[in-house]
N, C-alpha and C. Protein backbone atom coordinates (compact mmCIF):
# COMPACT_ATOMS: atom_id res chain seq x y z
N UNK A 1 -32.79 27.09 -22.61
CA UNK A 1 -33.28 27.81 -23.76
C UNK A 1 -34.79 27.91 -23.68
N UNK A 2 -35.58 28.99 -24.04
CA UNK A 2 -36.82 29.31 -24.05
C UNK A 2 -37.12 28.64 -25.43
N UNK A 3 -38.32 27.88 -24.82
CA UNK A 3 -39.12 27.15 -25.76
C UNK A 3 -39.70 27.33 -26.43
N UNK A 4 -40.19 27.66 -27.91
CA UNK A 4 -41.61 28.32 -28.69
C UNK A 4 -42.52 28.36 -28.32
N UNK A 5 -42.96 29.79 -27.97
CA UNK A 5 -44.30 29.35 -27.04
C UNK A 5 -44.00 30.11 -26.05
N UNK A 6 -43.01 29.85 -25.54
CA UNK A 6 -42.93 30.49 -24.07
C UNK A 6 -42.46 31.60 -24.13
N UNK A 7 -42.71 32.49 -22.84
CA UNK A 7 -41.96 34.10 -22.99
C UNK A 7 -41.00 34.40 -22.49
N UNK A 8 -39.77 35.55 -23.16
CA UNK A 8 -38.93 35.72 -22.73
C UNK A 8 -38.98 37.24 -21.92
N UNK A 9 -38.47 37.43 -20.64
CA UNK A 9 -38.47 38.47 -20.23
C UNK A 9 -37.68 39.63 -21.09
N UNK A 10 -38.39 41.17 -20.82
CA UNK A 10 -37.89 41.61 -21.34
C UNK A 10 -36.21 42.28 -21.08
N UNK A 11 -35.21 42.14 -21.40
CA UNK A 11 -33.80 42.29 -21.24
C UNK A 11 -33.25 41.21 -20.49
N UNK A 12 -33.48 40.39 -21.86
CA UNK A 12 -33.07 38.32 -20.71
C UNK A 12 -31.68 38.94 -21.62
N UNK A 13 -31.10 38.00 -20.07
CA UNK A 13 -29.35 38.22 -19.81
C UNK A 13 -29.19 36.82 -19.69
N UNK A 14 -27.97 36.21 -20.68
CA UNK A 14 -27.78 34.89 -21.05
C UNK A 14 -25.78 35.39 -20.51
N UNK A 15 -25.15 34.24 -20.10
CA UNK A 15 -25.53 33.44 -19.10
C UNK A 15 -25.66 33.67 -17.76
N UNK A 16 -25.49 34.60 -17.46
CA UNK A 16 -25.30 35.39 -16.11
C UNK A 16 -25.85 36.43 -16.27
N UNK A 17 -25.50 37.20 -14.87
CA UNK A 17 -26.07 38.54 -14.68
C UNK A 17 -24.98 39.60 -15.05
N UNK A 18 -25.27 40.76 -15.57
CA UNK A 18 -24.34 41.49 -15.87
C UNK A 18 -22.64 41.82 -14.63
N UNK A 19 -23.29 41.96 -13.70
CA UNK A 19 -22.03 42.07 -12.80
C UNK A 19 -21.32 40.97 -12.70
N UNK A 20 -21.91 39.64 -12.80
CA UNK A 20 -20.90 38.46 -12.66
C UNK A 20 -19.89 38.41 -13.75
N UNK A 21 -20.34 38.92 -15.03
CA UNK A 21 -19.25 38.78 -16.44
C UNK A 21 -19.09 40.29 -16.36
N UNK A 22 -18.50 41.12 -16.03
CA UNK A 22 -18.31 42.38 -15.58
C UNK A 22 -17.14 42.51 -16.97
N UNK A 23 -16.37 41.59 -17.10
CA UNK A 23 -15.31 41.72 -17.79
C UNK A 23 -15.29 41.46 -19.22
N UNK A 24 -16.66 40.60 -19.72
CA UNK A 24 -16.72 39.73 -20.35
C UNK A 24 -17.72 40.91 -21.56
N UNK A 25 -17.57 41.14 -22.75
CA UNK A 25 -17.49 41.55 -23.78
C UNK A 25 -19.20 41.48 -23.98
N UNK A 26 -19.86 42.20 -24.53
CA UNK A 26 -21.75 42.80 -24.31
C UNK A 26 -22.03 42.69 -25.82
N UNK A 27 -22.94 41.53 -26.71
CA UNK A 27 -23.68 41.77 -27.31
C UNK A 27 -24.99 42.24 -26.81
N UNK A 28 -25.43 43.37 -27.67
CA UNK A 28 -26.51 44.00 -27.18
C UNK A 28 -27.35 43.09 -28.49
N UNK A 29 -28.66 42.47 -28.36
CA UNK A 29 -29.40 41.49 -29.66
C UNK A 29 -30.62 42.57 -29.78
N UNK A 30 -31.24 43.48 -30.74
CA UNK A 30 -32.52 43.50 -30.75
C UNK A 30 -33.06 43.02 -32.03
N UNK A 31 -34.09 42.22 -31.38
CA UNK A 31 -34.63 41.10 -32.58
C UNK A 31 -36.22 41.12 -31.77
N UNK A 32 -37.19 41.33 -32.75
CA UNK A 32 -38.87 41.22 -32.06
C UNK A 32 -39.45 40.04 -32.38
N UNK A 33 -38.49 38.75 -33.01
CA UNK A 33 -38.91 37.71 -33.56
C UNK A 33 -38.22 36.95 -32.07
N UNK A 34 -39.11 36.79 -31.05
CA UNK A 34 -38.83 35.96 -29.74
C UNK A 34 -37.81 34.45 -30.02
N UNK A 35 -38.41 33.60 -31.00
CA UNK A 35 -37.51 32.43 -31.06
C UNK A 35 -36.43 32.97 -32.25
N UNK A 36 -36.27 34.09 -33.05
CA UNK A 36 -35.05 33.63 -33.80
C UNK A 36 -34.12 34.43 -32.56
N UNK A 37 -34.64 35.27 -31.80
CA UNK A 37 -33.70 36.16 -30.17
C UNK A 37 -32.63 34.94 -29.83
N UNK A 38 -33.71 34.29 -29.64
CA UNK A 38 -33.11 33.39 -28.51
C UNK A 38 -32.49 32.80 -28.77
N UNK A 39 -32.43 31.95 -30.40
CA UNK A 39 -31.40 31.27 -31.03
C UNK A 39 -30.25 31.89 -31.01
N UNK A 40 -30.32 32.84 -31.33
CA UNK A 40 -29.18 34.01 -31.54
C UNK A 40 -28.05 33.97 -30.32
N UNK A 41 -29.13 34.30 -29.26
CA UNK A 41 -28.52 34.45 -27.92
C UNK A 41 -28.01 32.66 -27.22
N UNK A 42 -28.10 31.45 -27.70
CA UNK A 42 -28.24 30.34 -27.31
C UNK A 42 -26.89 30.17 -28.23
N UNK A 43 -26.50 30.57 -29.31
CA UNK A 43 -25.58 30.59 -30.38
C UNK A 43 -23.99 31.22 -29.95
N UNK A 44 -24.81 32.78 -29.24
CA UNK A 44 -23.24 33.52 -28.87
C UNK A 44 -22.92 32.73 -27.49
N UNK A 45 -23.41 32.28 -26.62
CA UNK A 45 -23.67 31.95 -25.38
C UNK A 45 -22.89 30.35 -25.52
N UNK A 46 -22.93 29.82 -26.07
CA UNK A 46 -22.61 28.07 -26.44
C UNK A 46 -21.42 28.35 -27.08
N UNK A 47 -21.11 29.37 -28.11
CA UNK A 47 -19.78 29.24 -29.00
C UNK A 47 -18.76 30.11 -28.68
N UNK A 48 -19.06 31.35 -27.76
CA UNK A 48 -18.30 32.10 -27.80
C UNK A 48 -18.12 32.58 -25.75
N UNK A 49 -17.39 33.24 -25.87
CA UNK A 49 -17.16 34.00 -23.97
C UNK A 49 -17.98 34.94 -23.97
N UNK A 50 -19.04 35.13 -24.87
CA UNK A 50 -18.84 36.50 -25.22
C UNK A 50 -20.83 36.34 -24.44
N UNK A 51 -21.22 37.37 -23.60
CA UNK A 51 -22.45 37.93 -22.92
C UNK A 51 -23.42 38.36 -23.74
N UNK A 52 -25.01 37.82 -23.57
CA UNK A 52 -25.87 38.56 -24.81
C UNK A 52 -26.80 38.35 -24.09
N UNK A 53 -27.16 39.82 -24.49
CA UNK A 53 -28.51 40.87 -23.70
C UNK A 53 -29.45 40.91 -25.16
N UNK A 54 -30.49 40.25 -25.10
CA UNK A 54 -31.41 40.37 -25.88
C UNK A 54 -32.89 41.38 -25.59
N UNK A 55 -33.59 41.97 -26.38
CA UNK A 55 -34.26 43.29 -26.26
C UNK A 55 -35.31 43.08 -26.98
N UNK A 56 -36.75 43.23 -27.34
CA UNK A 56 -37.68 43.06 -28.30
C UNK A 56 -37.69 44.46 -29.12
N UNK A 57 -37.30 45.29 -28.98
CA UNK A 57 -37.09 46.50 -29.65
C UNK A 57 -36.67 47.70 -29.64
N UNK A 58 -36.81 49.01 -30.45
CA UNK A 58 -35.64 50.09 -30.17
C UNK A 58 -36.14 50.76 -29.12
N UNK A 59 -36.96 51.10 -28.13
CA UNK A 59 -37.02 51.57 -26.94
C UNK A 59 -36.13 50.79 -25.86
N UNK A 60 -36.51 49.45 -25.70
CA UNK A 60 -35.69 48.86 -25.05
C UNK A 60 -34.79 48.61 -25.14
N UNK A 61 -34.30 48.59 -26.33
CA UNK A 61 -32.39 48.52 -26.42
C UNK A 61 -32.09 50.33 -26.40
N UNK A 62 -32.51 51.01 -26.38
CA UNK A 62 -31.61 52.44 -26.20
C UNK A 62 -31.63 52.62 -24.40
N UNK A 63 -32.88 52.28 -23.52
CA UNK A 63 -32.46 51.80 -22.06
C UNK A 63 -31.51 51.13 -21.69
N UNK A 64 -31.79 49.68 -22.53
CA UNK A 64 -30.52 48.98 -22.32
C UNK A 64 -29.18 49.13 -22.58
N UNK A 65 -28.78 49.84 -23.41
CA UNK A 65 -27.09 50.21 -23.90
C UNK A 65 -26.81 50.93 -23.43
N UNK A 66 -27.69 52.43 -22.50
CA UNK A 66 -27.46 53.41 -21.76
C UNK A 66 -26.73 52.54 -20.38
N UNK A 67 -27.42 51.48 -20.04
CA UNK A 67 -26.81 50.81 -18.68
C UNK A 67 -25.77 49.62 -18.99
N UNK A 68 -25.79 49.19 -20.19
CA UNK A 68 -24.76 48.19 -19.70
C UNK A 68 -23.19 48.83 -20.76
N UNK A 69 -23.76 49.63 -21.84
CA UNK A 69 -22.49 50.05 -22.75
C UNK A 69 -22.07 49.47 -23.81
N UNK A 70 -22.80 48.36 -24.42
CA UNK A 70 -22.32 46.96 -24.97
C UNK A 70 -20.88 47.22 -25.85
N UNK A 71 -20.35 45.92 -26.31
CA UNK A 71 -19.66 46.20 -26.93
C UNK A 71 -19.71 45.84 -28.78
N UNK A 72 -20.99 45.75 -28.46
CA UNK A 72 -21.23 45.16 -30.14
C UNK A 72 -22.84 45.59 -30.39
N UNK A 73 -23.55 46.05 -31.39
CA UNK A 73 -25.43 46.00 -31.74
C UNK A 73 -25.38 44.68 -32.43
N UNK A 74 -26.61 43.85 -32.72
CA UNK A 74 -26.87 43.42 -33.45
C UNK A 74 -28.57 42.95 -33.54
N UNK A 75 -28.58 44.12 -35.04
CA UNK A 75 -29.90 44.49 -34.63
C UNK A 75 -30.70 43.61 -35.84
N UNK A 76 -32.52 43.70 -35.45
CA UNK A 76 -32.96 43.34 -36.69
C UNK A 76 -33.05 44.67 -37.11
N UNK A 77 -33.65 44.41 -38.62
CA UNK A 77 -33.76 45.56 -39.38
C UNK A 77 -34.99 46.10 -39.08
N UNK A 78 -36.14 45.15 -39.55
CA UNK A 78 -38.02 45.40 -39.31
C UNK A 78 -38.31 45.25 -38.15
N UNK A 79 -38.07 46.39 -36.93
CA UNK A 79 -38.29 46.21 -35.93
C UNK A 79 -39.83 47.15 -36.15
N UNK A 80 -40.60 46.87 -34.84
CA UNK A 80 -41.75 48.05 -34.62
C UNK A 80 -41.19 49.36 -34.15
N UNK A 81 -41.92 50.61 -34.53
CA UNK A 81 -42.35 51.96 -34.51
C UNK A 81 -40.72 52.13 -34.69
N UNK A 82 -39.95 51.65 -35.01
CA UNK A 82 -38.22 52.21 -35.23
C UNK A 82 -37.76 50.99 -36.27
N UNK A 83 -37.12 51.35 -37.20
CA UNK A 83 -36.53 50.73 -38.06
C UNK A 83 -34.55 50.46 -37.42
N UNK A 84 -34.18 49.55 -38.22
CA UNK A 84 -32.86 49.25 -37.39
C UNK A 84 -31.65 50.58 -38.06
N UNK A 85 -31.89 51.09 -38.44
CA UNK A 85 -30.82 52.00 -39.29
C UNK A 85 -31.49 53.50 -37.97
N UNK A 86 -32.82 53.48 -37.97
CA UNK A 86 -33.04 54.57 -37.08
C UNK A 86 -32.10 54.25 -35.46
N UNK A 87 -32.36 53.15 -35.29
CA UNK A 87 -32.36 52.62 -33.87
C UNK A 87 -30.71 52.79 -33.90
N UNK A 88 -29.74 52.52 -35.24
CA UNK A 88 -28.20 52.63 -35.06
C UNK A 88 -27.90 53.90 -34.93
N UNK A 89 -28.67 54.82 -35.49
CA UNK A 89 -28.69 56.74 -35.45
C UNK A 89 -28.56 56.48 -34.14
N UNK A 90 -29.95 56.14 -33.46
CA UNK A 90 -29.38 57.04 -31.84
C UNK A 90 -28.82 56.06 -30.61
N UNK A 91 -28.51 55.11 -31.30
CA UNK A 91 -27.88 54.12 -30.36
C UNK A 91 -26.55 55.49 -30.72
N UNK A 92 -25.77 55.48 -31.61
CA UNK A 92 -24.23 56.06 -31.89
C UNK A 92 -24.36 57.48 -31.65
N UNK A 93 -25.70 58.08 -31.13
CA UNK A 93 -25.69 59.33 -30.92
C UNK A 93 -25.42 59.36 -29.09
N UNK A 94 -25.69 58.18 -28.80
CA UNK A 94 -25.51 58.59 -27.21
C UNK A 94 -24.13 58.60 -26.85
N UNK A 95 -23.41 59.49 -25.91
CA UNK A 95 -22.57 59.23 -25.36
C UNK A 95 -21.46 57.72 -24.79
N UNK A 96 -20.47 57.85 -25.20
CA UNK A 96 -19.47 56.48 -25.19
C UNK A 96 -19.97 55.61 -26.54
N UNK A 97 -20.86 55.50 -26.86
CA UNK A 97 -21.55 54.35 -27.67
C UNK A 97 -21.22 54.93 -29.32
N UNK A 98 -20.90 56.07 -29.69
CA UNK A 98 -20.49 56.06 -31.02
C UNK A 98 -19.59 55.56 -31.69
N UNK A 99 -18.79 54.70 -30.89
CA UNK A 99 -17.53 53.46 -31.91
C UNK A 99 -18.12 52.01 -31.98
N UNK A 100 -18.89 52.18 -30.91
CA UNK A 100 -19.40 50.05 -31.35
C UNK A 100 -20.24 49.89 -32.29
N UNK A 101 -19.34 49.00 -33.14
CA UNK A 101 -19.61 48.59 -34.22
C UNK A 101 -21.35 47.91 -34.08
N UNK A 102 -21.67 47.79 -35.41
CA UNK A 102 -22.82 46.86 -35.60
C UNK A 102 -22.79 46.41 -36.60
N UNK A 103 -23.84 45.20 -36.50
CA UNK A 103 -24.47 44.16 -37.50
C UNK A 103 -25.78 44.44 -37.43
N UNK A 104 -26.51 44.27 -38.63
CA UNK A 104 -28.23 44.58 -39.16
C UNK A 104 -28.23 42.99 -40.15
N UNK A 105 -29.46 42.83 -39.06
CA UNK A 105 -29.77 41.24 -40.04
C UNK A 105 -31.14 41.29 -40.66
N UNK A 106 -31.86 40.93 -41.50
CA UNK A 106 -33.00 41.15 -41.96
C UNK A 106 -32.91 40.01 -43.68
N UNK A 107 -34.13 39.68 -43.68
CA UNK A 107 -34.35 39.25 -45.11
C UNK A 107 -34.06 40.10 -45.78
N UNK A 108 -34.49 41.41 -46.14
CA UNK A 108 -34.60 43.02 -46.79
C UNK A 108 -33.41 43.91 -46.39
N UNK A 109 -32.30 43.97 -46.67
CA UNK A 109 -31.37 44.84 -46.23
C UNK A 109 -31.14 46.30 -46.90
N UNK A 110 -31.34 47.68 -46.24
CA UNK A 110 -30.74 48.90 -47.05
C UNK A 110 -29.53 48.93 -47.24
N UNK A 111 -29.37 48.21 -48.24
CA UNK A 111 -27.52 48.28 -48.36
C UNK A 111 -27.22 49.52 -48.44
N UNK A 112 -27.69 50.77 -49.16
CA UNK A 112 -27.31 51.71 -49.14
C UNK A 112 -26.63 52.71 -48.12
N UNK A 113 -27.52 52.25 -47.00
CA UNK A 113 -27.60 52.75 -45.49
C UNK A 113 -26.73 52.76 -44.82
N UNK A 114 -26.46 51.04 -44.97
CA UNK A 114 -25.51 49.83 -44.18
C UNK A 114 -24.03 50.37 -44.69
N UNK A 115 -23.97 50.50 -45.74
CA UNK A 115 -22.55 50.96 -46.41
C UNK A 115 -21.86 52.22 -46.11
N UNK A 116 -23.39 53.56 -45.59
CA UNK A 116 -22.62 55.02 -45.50
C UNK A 116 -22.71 54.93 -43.75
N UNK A 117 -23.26 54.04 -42.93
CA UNK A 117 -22.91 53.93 -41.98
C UNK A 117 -21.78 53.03 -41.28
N UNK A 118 -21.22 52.25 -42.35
CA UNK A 118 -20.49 51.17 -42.02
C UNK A 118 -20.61 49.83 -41.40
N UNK A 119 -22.06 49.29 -41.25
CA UNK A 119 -22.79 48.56 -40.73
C UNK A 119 -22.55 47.18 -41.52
N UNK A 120 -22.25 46.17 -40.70
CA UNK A 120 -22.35 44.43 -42.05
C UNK A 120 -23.50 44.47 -41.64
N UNK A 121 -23.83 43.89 -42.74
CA UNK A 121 -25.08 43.36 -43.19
C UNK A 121 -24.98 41.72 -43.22
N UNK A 122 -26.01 41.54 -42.84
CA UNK A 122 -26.61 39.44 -43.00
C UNK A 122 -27.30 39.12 -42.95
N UNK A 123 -27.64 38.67 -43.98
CA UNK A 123 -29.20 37.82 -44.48
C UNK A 123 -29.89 37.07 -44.11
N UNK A 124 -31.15 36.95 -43.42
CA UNK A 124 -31.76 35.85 -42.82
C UNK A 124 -32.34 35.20 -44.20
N UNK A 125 -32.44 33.90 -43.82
CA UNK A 125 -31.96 32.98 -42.65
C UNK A 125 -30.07 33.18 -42.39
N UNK A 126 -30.12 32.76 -40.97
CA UNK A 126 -28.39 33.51 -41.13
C UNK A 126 -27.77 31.87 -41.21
N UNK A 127 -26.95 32.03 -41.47
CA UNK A 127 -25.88 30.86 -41.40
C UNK A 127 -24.93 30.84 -39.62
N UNK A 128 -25.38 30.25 -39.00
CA UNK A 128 -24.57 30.16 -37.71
C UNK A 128 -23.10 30.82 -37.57
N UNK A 129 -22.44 29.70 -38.26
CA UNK A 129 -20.78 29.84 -38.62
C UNK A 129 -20.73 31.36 -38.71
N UNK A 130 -21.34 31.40 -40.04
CA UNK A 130 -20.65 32.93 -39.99
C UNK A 130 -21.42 34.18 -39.38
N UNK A 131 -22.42 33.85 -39.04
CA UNK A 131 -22.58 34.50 -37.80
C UNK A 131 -21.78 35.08 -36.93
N UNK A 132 -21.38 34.09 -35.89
CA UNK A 132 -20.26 33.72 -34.73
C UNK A 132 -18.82 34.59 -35.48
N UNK A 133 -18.33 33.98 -37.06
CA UNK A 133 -17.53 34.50 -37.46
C UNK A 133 -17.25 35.87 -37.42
N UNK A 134 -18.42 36.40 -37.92
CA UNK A 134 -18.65 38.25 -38.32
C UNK A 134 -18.38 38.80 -36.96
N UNK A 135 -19.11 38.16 -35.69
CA UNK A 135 -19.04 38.99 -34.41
C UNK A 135 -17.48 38.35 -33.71
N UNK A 136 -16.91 37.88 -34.16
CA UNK A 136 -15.51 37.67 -33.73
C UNK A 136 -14.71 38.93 -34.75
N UNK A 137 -14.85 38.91 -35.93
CA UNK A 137 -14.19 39.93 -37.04
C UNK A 137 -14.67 41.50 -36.51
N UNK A 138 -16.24 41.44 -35.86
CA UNK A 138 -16.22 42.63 -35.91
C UNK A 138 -15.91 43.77 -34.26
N UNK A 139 -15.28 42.55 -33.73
CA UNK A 139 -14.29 42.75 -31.91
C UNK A 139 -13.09 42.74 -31.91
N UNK A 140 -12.43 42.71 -33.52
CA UNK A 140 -11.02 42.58 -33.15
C UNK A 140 -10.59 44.39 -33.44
N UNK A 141 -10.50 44.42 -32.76
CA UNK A 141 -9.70 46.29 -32.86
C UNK A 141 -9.26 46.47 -31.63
């Protein structure tokens, strides 16, 4: 786990490299808050099978989902120069990528937004459990 303080590259791939879990189910994380990323990603990575590609923001996660496809967003909301409701517009505008679901986490949530896009919403500080919970509820289809 990256330490406070220290830097994370940009599109750190927890626990492997994408081709080794080839099979294995893609949270895509964009979060610009470096240590709550990593918790995040230290969280799906420890509790679940499940692969997480973390991103510092919406340029780099619309590169990133173009190449790996994920199977889940989970975005912050107050990202820089893109807000997370913008960043779910054209994440679901690209090709293949308009059914994976997402999660928007933020202190400040547009529920309004979240609701006509179909997006859960979760409140920081998040609660672990249901964290883990929501992204198990929101893979079963």
């Amino acid at each position: 786990m990256i330490q406070r303080g220290e830097q994370a590259t940009e599109n750190t791939i927890y626990p492997a490299s994408i081709q080794e879990k080839a099979a294995v189910r893609t949270m895509l994380i964009v979060e610009d808050d470096e240590y709550i990323g990593e918790v995040l990603v230290q969280a799906i990575i420890q509790e679940t099978s499940y692969l997480a590609v973390l991103v510092p923001d919406g340029q780099a996660a619309l590169h990133t989902a173009a190449e790996i496809k994920p199977s889940l967003f989970i975005l912050d909301y107050q990202l820089p120069r893109m807000n997370g409701i913008e960043l779910y517009d054209r994440l679901h505008a690209m090709p293949e990528l308009e059914m994976v679901p997402a999660m928007m986490i933020s202190a400040r949530l547009p529920q309004k937004e979240l609701e006509r896009r179909d997006i859960l919403g979760m409140h920081k500080p998040l609660d672990l459990d249901e964290f883990l919970q929501a992204i198990d509820s929101l893979l079963q289809y």
